[in-house]
N, C-alpha and C. Protein backbone atom coordinates (compact mmCIF):
# COMPACT_ATOMS: atom_id res chain seq x y z
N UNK A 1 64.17 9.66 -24.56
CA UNK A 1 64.83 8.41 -24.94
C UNK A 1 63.77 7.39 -25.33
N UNK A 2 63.73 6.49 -26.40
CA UNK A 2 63.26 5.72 -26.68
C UNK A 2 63.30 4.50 -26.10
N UNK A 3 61.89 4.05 -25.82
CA UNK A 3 61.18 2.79 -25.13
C UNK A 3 61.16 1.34 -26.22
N UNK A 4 61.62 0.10 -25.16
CA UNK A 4 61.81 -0.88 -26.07
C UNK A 4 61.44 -1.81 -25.20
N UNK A 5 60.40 -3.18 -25.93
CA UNK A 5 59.74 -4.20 -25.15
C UNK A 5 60.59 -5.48 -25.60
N UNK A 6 61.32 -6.19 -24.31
CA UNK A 6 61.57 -7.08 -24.59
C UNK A 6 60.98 -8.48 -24.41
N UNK A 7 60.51 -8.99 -25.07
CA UNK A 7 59.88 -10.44 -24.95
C UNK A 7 60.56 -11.50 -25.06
N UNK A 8 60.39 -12.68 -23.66
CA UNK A 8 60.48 -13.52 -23.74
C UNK A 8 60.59 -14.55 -24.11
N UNK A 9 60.80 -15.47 -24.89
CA UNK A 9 60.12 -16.28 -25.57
C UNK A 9 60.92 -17.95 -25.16
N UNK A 10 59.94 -18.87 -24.95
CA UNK A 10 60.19 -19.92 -23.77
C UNK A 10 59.58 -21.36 -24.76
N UNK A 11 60.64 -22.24 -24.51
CA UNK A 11 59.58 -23.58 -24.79
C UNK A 11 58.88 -24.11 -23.64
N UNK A 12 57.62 -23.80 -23.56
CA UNK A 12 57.15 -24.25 -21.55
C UNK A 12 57.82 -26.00 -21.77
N UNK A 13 57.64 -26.72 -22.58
CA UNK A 13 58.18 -28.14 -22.43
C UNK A 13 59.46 -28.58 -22.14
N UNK A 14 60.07 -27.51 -22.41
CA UNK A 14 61.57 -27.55 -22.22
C UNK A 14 62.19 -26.70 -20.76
N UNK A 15 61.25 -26.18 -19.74
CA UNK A 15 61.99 -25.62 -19.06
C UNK A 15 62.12 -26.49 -17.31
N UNK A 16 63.16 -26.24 -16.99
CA UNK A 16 63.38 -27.55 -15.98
C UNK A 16 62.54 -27.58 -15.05
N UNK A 17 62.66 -28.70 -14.50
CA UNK A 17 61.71 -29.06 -13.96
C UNK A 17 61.88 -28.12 -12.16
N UNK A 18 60.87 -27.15 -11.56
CA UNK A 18 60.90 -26.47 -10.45
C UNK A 18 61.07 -25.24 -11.23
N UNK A 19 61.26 -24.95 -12.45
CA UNK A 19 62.21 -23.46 -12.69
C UNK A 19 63.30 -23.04 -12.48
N UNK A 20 63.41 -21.87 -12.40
CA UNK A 20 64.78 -21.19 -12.71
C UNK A 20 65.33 -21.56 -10.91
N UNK A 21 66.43 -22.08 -11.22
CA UNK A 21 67.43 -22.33 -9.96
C UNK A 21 67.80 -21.49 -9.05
N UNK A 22 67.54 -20.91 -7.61
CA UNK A 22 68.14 -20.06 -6.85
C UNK A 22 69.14 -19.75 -7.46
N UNK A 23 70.15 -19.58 -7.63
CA UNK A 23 71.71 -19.22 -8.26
C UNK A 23 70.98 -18.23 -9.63
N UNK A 24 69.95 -18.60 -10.03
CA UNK A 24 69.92 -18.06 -11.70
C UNK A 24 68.99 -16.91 -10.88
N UNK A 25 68.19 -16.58 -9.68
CA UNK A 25 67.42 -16.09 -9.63
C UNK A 25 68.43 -15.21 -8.92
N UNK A 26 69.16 -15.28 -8.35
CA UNK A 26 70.09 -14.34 -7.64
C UNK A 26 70.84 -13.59 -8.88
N UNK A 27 71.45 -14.29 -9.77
CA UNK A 27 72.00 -13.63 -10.79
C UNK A 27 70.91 -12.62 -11.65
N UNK A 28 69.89 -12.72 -11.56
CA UNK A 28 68.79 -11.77 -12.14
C UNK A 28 68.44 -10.78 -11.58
N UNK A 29 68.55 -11.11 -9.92
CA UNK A 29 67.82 -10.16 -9.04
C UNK A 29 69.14 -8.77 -9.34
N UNK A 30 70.49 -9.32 -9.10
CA UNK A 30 71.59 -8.89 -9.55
C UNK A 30 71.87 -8.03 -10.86
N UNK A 31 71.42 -8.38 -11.49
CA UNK A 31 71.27 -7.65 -12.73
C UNK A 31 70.06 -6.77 -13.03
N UNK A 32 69.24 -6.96 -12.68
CA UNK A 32 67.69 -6.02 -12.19
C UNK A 32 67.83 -5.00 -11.59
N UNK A 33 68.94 -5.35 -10.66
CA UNK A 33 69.26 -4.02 -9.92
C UNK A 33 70.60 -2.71 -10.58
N UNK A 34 70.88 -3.31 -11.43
CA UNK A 34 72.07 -3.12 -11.92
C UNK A 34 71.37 -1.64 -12.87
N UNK A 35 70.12 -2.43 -14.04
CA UNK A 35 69.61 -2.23 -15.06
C UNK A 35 68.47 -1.02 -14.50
N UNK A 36 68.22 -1.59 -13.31
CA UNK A 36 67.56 -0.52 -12.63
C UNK A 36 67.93 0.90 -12.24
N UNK A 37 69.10 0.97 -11.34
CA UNK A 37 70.02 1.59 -10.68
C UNK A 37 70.34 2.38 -12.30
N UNK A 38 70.66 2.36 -13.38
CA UNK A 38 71.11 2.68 -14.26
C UNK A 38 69.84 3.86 -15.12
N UNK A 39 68.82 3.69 -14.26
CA UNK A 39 67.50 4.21 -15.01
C UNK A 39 67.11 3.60 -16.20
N UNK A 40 67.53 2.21 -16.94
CA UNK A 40 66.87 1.59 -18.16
C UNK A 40 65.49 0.78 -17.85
N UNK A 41 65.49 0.41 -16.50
CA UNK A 41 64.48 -1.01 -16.78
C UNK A 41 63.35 0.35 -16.07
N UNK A 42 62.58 0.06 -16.73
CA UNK A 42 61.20 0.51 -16.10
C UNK A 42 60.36 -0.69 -16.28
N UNK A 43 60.48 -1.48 -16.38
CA UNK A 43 59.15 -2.74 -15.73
C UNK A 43 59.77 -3.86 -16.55
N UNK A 44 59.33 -5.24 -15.64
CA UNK A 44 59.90 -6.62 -15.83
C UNK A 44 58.92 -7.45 -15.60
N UNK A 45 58.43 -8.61 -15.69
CA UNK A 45 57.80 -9.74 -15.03
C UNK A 45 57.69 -10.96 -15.96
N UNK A 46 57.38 -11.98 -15.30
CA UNK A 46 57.41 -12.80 -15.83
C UNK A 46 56.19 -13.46 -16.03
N UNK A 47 55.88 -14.15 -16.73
CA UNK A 47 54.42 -14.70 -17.15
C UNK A 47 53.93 -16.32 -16.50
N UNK A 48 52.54 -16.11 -16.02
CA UNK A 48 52.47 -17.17 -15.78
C UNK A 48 52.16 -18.70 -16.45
N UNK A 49 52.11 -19.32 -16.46
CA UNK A 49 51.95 -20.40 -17.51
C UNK A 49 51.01 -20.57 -18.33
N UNK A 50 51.05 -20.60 -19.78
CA UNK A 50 50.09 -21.10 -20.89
C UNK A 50 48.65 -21.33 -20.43
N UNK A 51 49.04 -22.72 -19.11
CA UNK A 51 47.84 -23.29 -18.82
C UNK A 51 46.53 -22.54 -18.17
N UNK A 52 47.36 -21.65 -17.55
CA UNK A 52 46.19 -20.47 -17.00
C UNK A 52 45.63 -19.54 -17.88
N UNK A 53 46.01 -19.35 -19.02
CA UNK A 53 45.86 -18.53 -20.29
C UNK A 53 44.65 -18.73 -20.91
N UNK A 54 44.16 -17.59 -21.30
CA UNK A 54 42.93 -17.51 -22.62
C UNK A 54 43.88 -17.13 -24.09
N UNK A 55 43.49 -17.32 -25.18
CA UNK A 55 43.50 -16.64 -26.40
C UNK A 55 41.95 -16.39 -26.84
N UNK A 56 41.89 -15.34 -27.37
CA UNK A 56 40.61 -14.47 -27.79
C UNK A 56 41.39 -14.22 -29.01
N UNK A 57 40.29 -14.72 -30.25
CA UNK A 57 40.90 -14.29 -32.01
C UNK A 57 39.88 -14.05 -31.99
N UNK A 58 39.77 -12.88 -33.24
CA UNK A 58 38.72 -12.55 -34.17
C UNK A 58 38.98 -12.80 -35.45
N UNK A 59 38.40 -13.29 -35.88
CA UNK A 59 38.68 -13.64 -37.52
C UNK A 59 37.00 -14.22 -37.79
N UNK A 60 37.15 -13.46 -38.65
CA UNK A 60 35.84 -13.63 -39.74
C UNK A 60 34.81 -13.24 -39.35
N UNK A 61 35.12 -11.48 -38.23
CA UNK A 61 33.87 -11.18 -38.38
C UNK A 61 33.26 -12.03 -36.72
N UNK A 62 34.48 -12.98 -36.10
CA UNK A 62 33.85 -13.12 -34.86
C UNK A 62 34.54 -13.92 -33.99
N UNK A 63 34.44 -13.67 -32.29
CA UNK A 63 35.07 -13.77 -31.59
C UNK A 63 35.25 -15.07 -31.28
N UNK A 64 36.34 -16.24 -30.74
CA UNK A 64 36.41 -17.54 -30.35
C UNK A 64 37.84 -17.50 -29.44
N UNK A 65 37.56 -18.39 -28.40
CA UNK A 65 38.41 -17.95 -27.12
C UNK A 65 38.67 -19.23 -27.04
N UNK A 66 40.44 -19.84 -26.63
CA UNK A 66 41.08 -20.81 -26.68
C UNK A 66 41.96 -20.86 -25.36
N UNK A 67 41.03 -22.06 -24.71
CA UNK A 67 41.61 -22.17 -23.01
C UNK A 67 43.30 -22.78 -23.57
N UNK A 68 44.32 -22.67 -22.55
CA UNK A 68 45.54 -23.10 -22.44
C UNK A 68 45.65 -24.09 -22.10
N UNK A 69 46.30 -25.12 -21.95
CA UNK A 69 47.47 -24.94 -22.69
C UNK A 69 47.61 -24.34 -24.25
N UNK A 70 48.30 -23.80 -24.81
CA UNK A 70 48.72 -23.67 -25.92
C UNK A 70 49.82 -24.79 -26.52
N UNK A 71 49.12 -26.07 -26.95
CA UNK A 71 50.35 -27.09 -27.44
C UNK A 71 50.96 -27.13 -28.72
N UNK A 72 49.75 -26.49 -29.08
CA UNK A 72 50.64 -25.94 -30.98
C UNK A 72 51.73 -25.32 -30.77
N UNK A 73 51.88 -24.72 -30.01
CA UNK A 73 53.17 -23.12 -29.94
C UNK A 73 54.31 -24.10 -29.53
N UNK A 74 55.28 -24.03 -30.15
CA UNK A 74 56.96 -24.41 -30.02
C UNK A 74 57.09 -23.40 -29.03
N UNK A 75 57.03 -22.13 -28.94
CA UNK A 75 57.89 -20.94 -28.31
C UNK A 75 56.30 -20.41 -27.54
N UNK A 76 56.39 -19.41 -26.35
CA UNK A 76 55.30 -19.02 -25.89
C UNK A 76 56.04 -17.86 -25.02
N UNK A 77 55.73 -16.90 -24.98
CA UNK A 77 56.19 -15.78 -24.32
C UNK A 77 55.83 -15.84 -22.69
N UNK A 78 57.40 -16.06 -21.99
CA UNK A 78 57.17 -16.52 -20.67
C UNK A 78 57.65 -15.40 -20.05
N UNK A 79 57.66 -14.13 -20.55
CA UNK A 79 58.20 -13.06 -19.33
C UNK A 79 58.43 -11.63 -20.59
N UNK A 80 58.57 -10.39 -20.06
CA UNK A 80 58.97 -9.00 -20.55
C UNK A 80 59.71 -8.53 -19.60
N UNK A 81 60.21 -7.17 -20.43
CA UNK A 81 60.13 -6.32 -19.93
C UNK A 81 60.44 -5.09 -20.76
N UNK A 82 60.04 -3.72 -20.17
CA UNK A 82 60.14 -2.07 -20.79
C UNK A 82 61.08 -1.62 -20.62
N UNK A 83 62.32 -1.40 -21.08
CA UNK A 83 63.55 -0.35 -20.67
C UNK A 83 63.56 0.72 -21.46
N UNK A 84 64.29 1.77 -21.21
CA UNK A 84 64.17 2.92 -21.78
C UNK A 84 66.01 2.68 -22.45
N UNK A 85 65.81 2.98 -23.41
CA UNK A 85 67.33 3.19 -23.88
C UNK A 85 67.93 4.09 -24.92
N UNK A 86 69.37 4.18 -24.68
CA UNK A 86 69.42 5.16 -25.84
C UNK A 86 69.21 5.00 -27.29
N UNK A 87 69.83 3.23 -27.65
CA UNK A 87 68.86 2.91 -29.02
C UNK A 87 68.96 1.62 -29.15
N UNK A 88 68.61 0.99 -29.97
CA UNK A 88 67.99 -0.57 -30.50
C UNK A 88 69.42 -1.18 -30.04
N UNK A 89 70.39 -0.75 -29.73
CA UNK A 89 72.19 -1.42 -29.63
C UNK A 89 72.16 -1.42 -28.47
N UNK A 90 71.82 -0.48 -27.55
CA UNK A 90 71.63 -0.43 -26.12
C UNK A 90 70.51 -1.78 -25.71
N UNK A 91 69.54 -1.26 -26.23
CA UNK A 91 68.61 -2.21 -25.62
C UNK A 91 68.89 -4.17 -26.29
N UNK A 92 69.47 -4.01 -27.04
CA UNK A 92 69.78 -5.28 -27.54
C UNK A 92 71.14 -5.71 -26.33
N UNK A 93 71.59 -5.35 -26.38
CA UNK A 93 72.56 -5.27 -25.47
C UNK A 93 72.25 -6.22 -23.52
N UNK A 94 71.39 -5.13 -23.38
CA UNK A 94 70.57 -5.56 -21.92
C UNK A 94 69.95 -6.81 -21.66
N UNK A 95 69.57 -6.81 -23.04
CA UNK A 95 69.00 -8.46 -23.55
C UNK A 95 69.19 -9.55 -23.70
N UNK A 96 71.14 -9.40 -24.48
CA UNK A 96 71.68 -10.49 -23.86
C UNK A 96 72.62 -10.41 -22.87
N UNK A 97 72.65 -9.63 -21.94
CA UNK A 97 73.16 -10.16 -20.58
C UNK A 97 71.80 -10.83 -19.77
N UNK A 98 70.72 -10.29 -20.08
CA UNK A 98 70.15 -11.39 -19.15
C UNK A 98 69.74 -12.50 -19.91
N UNK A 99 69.65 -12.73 -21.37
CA UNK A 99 69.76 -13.96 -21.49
C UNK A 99 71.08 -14.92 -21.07
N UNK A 100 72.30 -14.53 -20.91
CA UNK A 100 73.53 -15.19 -20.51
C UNK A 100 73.48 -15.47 -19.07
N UNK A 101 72.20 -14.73 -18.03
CA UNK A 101 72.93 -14.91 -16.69
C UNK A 101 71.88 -16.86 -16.47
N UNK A 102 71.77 -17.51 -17.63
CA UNK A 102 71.01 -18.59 -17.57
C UNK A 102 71.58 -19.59 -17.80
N UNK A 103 71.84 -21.08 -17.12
CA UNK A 103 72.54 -21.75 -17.27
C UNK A 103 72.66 -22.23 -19.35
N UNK A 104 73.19 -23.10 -19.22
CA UNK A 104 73.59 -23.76 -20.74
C UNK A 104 72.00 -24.60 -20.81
N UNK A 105 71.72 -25.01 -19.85
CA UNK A 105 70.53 -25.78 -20.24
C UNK A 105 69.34 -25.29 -20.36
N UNK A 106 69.11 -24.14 -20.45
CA UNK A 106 68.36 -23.05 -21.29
C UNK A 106 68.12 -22.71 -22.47
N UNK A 107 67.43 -22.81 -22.88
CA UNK A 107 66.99 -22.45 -24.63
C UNK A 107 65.43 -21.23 -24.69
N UNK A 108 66.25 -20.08 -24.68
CA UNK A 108 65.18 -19.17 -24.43
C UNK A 108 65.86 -17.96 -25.68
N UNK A 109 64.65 -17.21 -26.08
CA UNK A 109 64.88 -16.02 -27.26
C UNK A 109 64.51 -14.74 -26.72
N UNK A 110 65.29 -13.87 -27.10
CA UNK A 110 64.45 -12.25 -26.77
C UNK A 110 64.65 -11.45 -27.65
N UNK A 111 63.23 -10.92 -27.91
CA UNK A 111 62.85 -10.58 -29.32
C UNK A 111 62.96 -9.03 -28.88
N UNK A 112 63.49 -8.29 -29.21
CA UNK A 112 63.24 -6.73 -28.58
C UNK A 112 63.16 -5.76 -30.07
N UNK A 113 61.82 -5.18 -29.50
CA UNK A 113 61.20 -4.17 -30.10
C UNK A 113 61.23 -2.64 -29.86
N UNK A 114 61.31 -1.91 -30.42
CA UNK A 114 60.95 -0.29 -30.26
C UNK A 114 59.36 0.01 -29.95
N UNK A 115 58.64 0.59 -28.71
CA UNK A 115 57.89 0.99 -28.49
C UNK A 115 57.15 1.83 -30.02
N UNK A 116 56.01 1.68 -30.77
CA UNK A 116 55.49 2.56 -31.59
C UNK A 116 55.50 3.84 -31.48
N UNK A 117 55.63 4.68 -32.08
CA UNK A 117 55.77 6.31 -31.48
C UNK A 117 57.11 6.91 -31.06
N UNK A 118 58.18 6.20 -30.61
CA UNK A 118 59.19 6.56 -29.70
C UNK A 118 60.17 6.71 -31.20
């Protein structure tokens, strides 16, 4: 079965203030187990903030490394995860139930990809 990465994608400026609400974290843990129990999710986590972050580019022949915050970025990838599924409909699928188990005052994207090779 083919492997698919779903990414996160977060405005850090926009997300409330403390994080995700007990209630939203129960509804995840809930669904984690669900997605789990089902044999799709093989790995999840969430990312820690921008501010702790490096970027490392190469361009032109040479390396330059950019402490975090990242304030240019509108969107910044605040979490994944790997599920195994039967295809791009499945795994799109998984994607938005856990984007829905998030209140209305959420504005978050998940970009899901097919593993290369699979």
């Amino acid at each position: 079965m083919p492997r698919f990465m779903t990414l996160i994608r977060i405005d850090e400026k926009n997300v409330p203030e403390g994080g995700p609400s007990p209630e939203l974290h129960q509804r995840m843990d809930a669904l984690f187990e669900e997605i789990t129990k089902a044999g799709v999710m093989l790995e999840t986590n969430g990312l820690r903030p921008t501010a702790e972050g490096v970027r490392v580019t190469w361009s032109g022949g040479q390396l330059s490394r950019t402490d975090g915050p990242f304030t240019e970025s509108k969107e910044v990838i605040g979490g994944y995860s790997i599920v195994q599924a039967e295809n791009m409909a499945e795994a799109i699928k998984w994607a938005e139930r856990f984007l829905a188990v998030h209140e209305d005052y959420w504005t978050i994207t998940a970009e899901v990809r097919q593993l290369a090779g699979e």
